[in-house]
PDB file of N, CA and C in Angstrom:
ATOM      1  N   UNK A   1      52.068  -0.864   2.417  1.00  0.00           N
ATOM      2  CA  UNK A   1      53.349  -1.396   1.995  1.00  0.00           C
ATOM      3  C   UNK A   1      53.121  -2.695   1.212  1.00  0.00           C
ATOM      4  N   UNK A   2      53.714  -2.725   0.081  1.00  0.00           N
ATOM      5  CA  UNK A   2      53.508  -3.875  -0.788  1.00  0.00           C
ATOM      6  C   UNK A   2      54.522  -4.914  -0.244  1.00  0.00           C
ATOM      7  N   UNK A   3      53.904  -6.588  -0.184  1.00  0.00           N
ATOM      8  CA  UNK A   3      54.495  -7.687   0.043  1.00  0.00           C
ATOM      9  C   UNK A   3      55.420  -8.203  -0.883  1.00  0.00           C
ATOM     10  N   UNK A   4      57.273  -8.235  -0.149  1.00  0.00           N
ATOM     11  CA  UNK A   4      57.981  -9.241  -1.307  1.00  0.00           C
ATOM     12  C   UNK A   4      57.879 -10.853  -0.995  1.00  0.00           C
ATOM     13  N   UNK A   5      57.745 -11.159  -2.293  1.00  0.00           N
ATOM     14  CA  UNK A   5      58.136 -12.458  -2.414  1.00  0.00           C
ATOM     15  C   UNK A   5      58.964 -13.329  -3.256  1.00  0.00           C
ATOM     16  N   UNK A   6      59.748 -13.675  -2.937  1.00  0.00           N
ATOM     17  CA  UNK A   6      60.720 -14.691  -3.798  1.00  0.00           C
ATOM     18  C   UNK A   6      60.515 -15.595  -4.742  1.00  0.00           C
ATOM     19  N   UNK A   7      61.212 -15.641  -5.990  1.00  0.00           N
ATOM     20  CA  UNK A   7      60.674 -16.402  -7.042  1.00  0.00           C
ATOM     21  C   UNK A   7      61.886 -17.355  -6.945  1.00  0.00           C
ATOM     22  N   UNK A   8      61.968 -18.934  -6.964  1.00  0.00           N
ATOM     23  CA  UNK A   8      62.855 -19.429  -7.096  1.00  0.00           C
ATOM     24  C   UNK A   8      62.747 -20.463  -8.819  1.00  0.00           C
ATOM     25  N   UNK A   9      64.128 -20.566  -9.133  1.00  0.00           N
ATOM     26  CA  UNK A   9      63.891 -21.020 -10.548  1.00  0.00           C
ATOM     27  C   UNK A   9      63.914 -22.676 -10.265  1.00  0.00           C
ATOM     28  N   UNK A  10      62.899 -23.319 -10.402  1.00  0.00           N
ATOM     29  CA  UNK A  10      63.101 -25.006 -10.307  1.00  0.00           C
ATOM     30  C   UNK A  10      63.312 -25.866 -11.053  1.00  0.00           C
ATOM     31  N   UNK A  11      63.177 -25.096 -11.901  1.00  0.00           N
ATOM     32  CA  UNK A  11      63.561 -25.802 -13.702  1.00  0.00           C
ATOM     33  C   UNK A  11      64.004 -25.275 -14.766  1.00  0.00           C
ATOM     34  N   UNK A  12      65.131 -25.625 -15.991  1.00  0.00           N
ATOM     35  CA  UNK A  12      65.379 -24.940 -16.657  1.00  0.00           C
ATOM     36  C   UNK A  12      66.199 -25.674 -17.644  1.00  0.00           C
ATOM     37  N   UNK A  13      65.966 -25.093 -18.898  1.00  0.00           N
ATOM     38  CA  UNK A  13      66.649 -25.938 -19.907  1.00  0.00           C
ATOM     39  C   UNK A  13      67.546 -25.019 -20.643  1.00  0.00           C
ATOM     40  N   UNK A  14      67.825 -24.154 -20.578  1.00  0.00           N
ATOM     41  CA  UNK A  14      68.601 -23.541 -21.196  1.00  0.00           C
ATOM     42  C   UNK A  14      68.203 -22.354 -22.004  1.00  0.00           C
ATOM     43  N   UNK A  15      67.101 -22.833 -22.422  1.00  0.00           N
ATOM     44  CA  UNK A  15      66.248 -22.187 -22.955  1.00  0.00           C
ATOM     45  C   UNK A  15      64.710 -21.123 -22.577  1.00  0.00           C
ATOM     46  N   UNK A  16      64.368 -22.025 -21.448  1.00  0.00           N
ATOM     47  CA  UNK A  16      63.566 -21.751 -20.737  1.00  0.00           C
ATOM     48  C   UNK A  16      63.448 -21.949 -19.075  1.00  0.00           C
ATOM     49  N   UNK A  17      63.255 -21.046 -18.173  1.00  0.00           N
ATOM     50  CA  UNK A  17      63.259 -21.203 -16.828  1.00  0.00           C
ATOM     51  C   UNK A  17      62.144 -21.246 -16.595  1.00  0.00           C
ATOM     52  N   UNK A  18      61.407 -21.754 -15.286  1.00  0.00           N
ATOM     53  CA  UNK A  18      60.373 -22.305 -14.578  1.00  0.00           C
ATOM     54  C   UNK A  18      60.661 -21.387 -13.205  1.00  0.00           C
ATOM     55  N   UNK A  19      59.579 -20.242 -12.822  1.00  0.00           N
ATOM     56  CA  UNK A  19      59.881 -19.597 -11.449  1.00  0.00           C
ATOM     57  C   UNK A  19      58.379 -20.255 -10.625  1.00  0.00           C
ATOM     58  N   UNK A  20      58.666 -20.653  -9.724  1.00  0.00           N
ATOM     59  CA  UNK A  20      57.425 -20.370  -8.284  1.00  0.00           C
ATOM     60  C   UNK A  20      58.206 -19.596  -6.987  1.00  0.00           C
ATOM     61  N   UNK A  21      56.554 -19.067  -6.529  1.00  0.00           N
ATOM     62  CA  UNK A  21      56.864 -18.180  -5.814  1.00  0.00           C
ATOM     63  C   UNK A  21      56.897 -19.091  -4.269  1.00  0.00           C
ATOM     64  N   UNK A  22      58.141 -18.790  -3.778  1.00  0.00           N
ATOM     65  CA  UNK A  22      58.769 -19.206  -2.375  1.00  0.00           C
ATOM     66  C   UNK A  22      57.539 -19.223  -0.700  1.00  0.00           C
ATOM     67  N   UNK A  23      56.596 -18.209  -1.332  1.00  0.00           N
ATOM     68  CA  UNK A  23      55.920 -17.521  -0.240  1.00  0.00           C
ATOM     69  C   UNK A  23      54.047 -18.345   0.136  1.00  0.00           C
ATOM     70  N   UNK A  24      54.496 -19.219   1.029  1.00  0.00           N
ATOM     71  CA  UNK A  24      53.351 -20.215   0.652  1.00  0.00           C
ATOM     72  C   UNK A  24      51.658 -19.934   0.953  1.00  0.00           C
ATOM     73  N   UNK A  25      50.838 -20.177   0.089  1.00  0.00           N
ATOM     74  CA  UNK A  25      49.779 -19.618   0.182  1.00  0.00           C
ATOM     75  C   UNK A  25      49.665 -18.751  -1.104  1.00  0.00           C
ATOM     76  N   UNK A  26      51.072 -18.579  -2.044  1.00  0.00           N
ATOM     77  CA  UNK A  26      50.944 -17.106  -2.879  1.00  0.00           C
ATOM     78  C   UNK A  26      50.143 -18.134  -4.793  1.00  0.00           C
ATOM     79  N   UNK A  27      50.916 -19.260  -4.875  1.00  0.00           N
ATOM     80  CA  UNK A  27      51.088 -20.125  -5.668  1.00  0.00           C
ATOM     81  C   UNK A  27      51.498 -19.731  -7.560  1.00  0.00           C
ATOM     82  N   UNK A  28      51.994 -18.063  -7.042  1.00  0.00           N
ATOM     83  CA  UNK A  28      52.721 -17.605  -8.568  1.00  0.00           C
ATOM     84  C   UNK A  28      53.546 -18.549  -8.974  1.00  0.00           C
ATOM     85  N   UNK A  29      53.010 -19.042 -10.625  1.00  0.00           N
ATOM     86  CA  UNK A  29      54.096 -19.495 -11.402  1.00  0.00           C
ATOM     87  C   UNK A  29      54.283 -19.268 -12.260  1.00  0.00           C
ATOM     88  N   UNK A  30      55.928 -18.992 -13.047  1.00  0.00           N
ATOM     89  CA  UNK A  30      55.530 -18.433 -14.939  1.00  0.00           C
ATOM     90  C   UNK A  30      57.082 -19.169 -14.936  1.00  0.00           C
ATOM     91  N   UNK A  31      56.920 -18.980 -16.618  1.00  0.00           N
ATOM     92  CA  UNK A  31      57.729 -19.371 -17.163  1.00  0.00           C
ATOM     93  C   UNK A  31      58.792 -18.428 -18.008  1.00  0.00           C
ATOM     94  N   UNK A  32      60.201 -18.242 -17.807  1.00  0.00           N
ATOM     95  CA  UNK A  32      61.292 -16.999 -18.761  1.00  0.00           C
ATOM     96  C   UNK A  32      61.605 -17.401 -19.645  1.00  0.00           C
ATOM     97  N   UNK A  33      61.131 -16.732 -21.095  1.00  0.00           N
ATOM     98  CA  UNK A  33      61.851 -17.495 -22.251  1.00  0.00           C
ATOM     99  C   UNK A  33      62.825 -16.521 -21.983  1.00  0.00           C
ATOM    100  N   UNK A  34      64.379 -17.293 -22.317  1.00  0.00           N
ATOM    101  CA  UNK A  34      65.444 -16.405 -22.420  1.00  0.00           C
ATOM    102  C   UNK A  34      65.626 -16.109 -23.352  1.00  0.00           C
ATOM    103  N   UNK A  35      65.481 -16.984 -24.820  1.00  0.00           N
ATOM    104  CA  UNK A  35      65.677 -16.667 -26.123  1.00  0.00           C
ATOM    105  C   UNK A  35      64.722 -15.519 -26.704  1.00  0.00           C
ATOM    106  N   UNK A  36      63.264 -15.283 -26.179  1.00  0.00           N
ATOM    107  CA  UNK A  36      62.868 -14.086 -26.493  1.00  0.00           C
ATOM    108  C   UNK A  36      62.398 -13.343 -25.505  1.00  0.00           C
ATOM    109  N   UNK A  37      62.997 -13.281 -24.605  1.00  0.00           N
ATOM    110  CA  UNK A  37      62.740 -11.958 -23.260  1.00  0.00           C
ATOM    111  C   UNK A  37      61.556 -12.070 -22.944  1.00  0.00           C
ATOM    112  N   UNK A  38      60.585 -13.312 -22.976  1.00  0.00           N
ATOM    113  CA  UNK A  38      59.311 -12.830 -22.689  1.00  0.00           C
ATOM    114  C   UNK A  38      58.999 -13.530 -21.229  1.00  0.00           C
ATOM    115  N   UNK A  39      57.678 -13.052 -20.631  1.00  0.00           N
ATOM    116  CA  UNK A  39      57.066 -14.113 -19.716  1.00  0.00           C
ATOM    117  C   UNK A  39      56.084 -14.436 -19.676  1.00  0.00           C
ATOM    118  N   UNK A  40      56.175 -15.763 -19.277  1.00  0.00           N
ATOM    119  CA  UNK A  40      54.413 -16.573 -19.507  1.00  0.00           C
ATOM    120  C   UNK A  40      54.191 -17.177 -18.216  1.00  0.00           C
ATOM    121  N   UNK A  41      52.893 -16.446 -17.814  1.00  0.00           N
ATOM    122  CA  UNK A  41      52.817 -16.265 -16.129  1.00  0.00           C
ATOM    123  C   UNK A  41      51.515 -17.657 -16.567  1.00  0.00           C
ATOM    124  N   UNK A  42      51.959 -18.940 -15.917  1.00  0.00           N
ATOM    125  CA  UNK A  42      51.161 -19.477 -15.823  1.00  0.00           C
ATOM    126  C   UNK A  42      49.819 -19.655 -14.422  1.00  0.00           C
ATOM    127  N   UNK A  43      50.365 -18.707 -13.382  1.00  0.00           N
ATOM    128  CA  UNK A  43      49.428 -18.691 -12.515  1.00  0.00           C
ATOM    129  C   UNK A  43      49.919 -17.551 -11.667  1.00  0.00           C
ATOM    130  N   UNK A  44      49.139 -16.530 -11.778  1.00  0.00           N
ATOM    131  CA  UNK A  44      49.732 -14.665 -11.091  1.00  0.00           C
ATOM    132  C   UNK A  44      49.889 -14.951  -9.362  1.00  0.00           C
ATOM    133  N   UNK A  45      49.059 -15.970  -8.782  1.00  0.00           N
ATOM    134  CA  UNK A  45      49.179 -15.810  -7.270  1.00  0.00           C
ATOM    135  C   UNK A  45      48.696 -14.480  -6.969  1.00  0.00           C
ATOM    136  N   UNK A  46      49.664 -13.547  -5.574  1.00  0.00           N
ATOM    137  CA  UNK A  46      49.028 -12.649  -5.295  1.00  0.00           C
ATOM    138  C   UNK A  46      49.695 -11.594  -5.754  1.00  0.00           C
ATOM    139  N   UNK A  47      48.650 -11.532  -6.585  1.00  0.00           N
ATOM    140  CA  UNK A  47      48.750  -9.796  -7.476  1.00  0.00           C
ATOM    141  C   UNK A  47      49.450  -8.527  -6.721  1.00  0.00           C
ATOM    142  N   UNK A  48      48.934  -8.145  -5.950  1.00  0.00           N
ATOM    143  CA  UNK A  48      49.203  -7.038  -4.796  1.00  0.00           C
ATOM    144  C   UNK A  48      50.969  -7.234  -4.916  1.00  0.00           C
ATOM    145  N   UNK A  49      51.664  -8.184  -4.386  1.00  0.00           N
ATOM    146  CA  UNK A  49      52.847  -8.624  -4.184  1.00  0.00           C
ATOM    147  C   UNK A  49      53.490  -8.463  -5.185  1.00  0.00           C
ATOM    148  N   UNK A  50      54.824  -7.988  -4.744  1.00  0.00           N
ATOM    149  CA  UNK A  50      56.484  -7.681  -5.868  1.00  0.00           C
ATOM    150  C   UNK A  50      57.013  -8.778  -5.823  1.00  0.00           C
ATOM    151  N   UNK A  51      57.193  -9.782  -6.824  1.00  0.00           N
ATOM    152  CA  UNK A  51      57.754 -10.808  -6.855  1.00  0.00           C
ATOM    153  C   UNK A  51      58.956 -10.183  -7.658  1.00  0.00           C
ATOM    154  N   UNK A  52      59.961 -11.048  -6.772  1.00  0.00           N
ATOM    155  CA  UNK A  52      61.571 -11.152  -7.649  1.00  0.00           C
ATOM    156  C   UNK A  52      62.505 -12.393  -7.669  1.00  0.00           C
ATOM    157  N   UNK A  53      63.553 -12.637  -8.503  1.00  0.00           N
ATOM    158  CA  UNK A  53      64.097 -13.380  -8.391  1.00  0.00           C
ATOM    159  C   UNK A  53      64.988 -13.638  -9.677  1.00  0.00           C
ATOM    160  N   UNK A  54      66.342 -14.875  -9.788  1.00  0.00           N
ATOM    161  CA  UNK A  54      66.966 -14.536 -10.952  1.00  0.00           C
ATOM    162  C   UNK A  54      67.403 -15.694 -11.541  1.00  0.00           C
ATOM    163  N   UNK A  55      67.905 -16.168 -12.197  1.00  0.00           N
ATOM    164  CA  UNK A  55      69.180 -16.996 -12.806  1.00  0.00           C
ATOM    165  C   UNK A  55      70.287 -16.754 -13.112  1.00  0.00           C
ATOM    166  N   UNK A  56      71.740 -16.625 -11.792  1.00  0.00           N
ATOM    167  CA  UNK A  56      72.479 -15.658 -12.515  1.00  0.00           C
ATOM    168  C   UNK A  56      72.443 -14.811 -12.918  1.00  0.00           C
ATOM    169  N   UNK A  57      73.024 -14.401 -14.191  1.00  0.00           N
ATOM    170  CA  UNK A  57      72.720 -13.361 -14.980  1.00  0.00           C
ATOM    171  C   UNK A  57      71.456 -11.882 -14.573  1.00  0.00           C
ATOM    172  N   UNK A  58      70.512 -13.200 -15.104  1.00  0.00           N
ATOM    173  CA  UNK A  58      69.596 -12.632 -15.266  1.00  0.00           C
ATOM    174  C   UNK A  58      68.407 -12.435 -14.608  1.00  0.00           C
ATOM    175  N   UNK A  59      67.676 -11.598 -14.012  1.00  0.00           N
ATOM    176  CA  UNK A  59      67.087 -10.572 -12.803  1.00  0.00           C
ATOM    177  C   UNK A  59      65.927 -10.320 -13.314  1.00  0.00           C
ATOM    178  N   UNK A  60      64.957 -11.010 -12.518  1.00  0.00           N
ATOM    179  CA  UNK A  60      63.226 -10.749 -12.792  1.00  0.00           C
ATOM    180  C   UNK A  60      63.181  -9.895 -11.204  1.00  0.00           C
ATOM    181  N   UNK A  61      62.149  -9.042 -11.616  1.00  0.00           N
ATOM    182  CA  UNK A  61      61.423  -8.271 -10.215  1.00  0.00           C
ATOM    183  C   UNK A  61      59.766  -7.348 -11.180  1.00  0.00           C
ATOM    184  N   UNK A  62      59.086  -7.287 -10.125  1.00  0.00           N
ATOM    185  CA  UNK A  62      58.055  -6.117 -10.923  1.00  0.00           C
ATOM    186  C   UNK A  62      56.717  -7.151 -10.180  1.00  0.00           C
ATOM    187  N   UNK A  63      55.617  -6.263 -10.596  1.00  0.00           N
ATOM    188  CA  UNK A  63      54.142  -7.069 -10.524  1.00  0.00           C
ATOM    189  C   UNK A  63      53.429  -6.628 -11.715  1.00  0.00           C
ATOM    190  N   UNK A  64      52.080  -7.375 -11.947  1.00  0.00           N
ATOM    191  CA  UNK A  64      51.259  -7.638 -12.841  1.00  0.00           C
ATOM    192  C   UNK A  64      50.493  -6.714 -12.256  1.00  0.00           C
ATOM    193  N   UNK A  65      49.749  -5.505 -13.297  1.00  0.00           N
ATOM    194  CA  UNK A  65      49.550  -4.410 -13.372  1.00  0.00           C
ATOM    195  C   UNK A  65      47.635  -4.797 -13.720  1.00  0.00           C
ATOM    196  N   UNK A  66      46.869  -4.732 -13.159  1.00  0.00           N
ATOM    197  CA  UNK A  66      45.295  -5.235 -13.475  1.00  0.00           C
ATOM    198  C   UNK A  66      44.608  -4.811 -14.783  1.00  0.00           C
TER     199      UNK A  66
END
């Protein structure tokens, strides 16, 4: 069974959101451009694990594929 973990958004400009992962020990962090749908995972944490989480709107979930 794969591990969830929570992404909470701690920063954000409007433009860009800031997620870490809630689940300590995991230390996932990336960044949502909203203006071009992308993500920039500045540190994957634990791979294995379904990270999710949102801003309003808008709804991240999934994992990084090796």
């Amino acid at each position: 069974m794969t591990d969830e973990h929570l992404m909470m958004c701690v920063d954000s400009d409007g433009k860009q959101s800031l997620f870490e992962c809630t689940v300590t020990g995991c230390g996932r962090r990336l960044i949502f451009d909203h203006v071009d749908a992308r993500l920039v995972i500045l540190h994957p944490g634990q791979s294995t694990a379904r990270h999710h989480g949102s801003t309003g709107l808008v709804g991240l979930t999934g994992h990084l594929a090796p």
